[in-house]
N, C-alpha and C. Protein backbone atom coordinates (compact mmCIF):
# COMPACT_ATOMS: atom_id res chain seq x y z
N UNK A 1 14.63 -22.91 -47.51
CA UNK A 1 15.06 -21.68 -46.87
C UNK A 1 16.22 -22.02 -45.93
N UNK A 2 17.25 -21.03 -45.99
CA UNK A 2 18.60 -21.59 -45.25
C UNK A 2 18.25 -20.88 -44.34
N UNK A 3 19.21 -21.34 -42.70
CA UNK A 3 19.49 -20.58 -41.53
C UNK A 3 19.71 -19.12 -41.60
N UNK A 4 20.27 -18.64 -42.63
CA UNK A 4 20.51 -17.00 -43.18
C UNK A 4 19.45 -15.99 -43.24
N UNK A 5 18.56 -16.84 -43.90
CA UNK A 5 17.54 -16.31 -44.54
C UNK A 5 16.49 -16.44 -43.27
N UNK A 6 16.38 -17.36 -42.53
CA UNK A 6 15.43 -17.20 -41.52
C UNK A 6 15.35 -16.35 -40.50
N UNK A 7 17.30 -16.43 -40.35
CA UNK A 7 17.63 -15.40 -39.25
C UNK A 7 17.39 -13.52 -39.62
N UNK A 8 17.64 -13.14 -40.72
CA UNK A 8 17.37 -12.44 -40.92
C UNK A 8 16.30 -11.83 -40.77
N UNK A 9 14.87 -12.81 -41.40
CA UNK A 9 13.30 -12.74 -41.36
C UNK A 9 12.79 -12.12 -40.08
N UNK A 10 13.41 -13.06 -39.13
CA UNK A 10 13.27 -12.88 -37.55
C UNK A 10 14.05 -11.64 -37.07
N UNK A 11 15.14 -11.31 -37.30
CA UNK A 11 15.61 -9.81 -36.94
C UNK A 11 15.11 -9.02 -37.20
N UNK A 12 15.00 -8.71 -38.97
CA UNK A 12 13.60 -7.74 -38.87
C UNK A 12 12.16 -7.55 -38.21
N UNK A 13 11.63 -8.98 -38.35
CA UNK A 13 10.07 -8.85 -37.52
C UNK A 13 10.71 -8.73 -36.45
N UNK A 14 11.25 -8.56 -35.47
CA UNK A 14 11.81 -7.96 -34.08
C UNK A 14 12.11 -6.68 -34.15
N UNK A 15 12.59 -6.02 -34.74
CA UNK A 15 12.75 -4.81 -35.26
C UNK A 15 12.14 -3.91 -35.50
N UNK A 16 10.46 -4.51 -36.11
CA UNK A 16 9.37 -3.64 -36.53
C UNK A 16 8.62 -3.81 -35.58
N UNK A 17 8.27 -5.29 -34.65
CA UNK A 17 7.62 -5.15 -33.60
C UNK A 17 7.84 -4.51 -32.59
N UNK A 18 9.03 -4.57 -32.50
CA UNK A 18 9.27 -3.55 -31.30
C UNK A 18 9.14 -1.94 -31.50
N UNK A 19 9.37 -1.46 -32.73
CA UNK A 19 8.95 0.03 -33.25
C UNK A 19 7.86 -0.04 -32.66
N UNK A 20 6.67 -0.66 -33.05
CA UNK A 20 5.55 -0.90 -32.75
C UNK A 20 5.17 -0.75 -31.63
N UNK A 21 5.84 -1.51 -30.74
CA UNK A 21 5.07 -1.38 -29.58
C UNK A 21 5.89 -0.40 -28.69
N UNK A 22 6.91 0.31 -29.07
CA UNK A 22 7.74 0.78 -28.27
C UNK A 22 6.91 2.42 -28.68
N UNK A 23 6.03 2.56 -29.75
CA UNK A 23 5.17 3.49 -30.72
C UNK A 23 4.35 3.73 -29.71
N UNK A 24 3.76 2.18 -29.40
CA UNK A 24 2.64 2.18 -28.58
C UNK A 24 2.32 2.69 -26.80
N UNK A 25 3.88 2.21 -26.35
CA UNK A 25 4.03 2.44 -24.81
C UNK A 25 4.20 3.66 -25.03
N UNK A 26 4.95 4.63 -25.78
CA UNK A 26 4.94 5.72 -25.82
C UNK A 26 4.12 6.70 -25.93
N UNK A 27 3.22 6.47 -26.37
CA UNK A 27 2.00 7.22 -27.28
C UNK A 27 1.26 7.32 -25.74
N UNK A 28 0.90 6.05 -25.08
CA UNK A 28 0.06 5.76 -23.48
C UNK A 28 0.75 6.62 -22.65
N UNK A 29 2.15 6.52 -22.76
CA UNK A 29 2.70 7.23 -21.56
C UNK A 29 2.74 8.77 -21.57
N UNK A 30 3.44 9.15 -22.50
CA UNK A 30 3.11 10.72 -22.89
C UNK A 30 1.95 11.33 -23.05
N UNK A 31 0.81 11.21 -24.18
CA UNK A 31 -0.40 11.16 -24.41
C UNK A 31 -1.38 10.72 -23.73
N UNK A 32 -1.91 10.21 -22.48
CA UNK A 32 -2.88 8.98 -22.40
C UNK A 32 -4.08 10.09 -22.75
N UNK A 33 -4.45 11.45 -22.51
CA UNK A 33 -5.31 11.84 -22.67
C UNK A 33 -5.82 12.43 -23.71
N UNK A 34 -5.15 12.24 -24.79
CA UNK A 34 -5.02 12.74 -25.47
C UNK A 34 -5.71 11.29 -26.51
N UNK A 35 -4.84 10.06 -26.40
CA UNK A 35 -5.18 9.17 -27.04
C UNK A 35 -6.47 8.88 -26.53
N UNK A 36 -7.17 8.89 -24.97
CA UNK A 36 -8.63 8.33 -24.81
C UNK A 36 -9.60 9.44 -25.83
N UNK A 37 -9.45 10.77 -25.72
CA UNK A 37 -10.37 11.13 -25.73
C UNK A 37 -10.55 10.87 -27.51
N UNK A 38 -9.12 10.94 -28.18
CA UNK A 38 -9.59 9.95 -29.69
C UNK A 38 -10.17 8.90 -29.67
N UNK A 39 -9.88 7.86 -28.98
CA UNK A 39 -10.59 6.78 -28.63
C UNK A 39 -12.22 6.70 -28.32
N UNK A 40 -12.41 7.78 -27.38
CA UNK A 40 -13.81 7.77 -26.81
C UNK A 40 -14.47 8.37 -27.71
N UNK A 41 -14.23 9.12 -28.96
CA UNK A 41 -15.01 9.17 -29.76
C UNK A 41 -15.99 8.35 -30.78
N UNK A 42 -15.46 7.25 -30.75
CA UNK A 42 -15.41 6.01 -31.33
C UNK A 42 -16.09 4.89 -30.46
N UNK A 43 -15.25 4.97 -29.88
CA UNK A 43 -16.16 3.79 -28.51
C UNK A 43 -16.16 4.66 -27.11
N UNK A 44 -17.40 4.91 -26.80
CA UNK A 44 -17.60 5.57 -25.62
C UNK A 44 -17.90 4.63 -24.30
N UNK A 45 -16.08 4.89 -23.59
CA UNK A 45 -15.97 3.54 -22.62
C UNK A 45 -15.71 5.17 -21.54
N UNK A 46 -15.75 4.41 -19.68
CA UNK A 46 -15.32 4.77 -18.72
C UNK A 46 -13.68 4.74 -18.84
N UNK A 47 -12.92 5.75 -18.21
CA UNK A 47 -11.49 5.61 -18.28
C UNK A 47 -10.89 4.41 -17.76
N UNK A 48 -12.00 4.03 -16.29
CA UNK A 48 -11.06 2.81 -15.72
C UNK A 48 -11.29 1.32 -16.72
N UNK A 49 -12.15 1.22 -17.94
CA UNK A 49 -12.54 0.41 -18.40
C UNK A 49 -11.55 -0.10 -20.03
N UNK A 50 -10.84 1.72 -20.11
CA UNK A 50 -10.63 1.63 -20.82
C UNK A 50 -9.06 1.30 -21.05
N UNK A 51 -8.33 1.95 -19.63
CA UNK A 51 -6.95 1.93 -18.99
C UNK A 51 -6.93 0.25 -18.75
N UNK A 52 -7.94 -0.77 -18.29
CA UNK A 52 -7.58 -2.20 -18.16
C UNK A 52 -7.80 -2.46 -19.51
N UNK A 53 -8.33 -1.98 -20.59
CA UNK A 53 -8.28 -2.77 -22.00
C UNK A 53 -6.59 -2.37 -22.75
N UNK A 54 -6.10 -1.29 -22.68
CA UNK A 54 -5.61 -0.75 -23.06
C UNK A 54 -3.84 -1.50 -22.60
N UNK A 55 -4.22 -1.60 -21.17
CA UNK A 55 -3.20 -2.40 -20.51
C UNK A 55 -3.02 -3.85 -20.61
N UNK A 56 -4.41 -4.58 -20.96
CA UNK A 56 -3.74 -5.98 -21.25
C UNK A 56 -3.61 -5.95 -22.70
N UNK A 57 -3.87 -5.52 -23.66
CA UNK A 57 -3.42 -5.45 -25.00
C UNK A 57 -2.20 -5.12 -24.96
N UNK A 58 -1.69 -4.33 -24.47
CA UNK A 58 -0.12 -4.27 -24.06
C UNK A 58 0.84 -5.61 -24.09
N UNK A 59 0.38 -5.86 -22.80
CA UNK A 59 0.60 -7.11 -22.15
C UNK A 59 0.54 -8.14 -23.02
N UNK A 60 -0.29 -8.48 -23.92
CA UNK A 60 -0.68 -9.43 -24.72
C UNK A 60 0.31 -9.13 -25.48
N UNK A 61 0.34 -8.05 -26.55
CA UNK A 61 1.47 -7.65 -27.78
C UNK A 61 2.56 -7.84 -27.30
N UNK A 62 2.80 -7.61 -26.50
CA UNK A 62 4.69 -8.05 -25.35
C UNK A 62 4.67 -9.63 -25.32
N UNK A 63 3.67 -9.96 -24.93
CA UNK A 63 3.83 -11.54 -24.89
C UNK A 63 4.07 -12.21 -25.95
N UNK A 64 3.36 -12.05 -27.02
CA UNK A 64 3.53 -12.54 -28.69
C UNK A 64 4.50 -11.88 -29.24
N UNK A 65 4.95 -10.93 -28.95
CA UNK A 65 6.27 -10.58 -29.23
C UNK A 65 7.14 -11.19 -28.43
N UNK A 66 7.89 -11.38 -28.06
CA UNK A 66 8.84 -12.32 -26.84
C UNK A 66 8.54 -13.52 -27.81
N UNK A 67 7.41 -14.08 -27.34
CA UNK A 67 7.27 -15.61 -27.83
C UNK A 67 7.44 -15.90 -29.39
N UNK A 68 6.90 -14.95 -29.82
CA UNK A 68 7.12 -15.45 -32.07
C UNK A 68 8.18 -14.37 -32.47
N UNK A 69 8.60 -13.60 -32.04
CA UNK A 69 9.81 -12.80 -32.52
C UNK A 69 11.54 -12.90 -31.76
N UNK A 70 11.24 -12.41 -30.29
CA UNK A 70 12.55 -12.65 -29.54
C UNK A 70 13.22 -14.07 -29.79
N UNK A 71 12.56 -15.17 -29.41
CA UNK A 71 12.63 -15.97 -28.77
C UNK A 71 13.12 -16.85 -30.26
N UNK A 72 12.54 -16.55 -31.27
CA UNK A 72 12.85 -17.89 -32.88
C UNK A 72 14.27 -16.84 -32.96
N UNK A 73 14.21 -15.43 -32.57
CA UNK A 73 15.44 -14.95 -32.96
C UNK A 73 16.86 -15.29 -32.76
N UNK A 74 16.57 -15.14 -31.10
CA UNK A 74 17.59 -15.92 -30.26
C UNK A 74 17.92 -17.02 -30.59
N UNK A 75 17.62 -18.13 -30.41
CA UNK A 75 17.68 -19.61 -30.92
C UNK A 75 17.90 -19.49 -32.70
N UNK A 76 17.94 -18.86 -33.34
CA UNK A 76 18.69 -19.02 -34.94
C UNK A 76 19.85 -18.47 -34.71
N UNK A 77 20.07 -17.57 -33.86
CA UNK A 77 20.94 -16.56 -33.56
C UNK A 77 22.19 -17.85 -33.12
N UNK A 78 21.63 -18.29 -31.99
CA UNK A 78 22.53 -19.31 -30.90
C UNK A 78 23.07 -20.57 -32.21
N UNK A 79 22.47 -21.19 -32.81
CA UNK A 79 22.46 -22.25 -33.75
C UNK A 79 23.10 -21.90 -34.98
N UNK A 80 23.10 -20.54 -35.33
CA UNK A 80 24.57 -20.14 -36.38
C UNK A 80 25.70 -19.87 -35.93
């Protein structure tokens, strides 16, 4: 696999992850009540229980994004 082909790989998965989570911050910020009470149908949590799950999954998906998408992007990016 050439530098071309990798860089590319990595632009797209940056591309879709971020749809993704940019899907996701959006959906919390506009919606939140809308998304718990879908949620609480399913798993019947307290709001404050559910606002700290909700928030480090965030947090987490931002982090693994940065680290396996931004970051191999940048550096193929810099090296072509």
């Amino acid at each position: 696999m050439d530098l071309q082909t990798l860089e590319s790989f990595f632009m797209w998965c940056t591309i879709i992850n971020g749809v993704i989570y940019l899907e996701w911050v959006l959906f919390f910020f506009f919606a939140p009540d809308f998304v718990y009470r879908m949620q609480n149908r399913w798993f019947p949590l307290p709001r404050e229980t559910y606002n700290v799950i909700i928030y480090s999954l965030l947090g987490i998906f931002k982090l693994i994004f940065i680290f396996f998408n931004i970051v191999p992007y940048l550096a193929l990016v810099i090296i072509n």
